[in-house]
C-alpha atoms as a PDB file:
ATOM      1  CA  UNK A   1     -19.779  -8.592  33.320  1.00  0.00           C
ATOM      2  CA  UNK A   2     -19.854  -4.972  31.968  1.00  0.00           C
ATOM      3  CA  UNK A   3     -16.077  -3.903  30.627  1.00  0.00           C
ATOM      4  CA  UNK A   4     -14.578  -1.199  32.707  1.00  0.00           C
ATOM      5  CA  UNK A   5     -14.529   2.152  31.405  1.00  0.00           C
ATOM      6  CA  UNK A   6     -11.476   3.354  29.699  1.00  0.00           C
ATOM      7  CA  UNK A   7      -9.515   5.649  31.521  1.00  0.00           C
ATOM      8  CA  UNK A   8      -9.300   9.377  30.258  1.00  0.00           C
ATOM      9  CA  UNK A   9      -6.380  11.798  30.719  1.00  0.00           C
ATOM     10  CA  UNK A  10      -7.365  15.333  30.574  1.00  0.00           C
ATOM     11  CA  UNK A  11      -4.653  18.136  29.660  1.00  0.00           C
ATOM     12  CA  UNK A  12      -5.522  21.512  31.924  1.00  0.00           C
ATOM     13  CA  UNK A  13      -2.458  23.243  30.858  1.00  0.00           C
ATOM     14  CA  UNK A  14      -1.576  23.128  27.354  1.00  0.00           C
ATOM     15  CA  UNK A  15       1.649  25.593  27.245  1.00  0.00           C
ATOM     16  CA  UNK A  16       3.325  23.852  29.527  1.00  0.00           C
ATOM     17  CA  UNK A  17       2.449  20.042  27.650  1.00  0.00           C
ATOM     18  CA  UNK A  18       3.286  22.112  24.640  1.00  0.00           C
ATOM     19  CA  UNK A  19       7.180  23.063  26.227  1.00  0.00           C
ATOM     20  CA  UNK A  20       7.491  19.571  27.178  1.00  0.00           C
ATOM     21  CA  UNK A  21       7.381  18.450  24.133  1.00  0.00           C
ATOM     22  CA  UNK A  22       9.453  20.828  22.733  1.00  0.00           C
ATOM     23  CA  UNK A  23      12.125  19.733  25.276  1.00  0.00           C
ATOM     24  CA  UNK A  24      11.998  16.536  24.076  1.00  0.00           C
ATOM     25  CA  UNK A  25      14.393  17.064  21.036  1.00  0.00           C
ATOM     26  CA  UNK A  26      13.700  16.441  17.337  1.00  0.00           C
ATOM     27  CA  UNK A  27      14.833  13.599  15.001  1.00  0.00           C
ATOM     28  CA  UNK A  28      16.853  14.139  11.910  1.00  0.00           C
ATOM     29  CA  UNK A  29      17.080  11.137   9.620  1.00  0.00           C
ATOM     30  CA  UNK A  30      19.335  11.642   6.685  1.00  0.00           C
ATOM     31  CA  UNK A  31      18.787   9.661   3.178  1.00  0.00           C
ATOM     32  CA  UNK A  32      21.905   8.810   0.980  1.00  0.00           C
ATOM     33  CA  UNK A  33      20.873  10.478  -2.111  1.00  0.00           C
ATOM     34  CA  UNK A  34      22.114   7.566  -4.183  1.00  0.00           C
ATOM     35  CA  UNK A  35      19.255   5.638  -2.618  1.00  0.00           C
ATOM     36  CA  UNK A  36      17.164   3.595  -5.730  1.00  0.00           C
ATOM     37  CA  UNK A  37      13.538   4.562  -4.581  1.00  0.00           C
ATOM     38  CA  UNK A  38      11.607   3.678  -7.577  1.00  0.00           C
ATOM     39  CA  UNK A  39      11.676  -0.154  -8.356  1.00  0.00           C
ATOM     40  CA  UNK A  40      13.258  -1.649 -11.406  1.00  0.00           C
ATOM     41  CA  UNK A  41      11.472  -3.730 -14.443  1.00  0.00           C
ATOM     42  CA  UNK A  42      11.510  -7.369 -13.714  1.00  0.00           C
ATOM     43  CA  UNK A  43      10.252  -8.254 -17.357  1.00  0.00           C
ATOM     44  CA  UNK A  44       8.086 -10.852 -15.453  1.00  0.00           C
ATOM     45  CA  UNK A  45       4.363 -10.651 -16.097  1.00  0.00           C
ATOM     46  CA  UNK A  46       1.590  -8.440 -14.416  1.00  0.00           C
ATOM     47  CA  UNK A  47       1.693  -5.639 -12.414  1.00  0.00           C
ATOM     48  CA  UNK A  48       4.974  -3.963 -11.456  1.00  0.00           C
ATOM     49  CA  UNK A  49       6.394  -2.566  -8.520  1.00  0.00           C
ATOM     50  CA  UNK A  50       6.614   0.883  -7.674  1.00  0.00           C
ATOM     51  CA  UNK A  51       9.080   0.751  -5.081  1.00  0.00           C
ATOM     52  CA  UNK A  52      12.486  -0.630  -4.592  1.00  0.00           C
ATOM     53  CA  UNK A  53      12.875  -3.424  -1.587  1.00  0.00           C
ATOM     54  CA  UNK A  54      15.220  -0.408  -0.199  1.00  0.00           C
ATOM     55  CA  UNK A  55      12.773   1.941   0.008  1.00  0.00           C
ATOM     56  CA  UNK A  56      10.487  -0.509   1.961  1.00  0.00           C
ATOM     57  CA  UNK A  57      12.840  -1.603   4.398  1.00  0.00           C
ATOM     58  CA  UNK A  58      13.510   1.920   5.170  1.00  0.00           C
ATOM     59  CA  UNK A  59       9.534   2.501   5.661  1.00  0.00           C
ATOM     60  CA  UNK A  60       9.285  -0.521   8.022  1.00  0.00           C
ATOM     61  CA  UNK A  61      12.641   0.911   9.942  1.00  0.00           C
ATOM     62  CA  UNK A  62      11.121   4.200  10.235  1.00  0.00           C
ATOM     63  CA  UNK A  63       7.728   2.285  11.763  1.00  0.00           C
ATOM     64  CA  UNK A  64       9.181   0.458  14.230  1.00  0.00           C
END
């Protein structure tokens, strides 16, 4: 059995999608600047880590 087709939207008029989305609003997010970004030596062997378990949690906030 063949798969269907997937369907495709077409825009005609791109001002207007443009406005809409315009309309929509913008998000702000705001960063405390004491925020530790950069991670901090374990003294365990290997690689380290470049970034703090802050700045990842943030990252995988922002994702979701």
């Amino acid at each position: 059995m063949p798969k269907p087709s997937p369907t495709r939207y077409r825009r005609t008029n791109w001002s207007e999608y443009n406005a809409a989305l315009r309309q929509r609003g913008s998000l702000s997010v705001w960063f405390d600047p004491g925020t530790v970004w950069q991670a901090g030596k374990t003294g365990k062997r290997g690689r380290p880590e470049t970034f703090s378990d802050a700045a990842v949690q943030v990252c995988l906030t922002l994702k979701v």
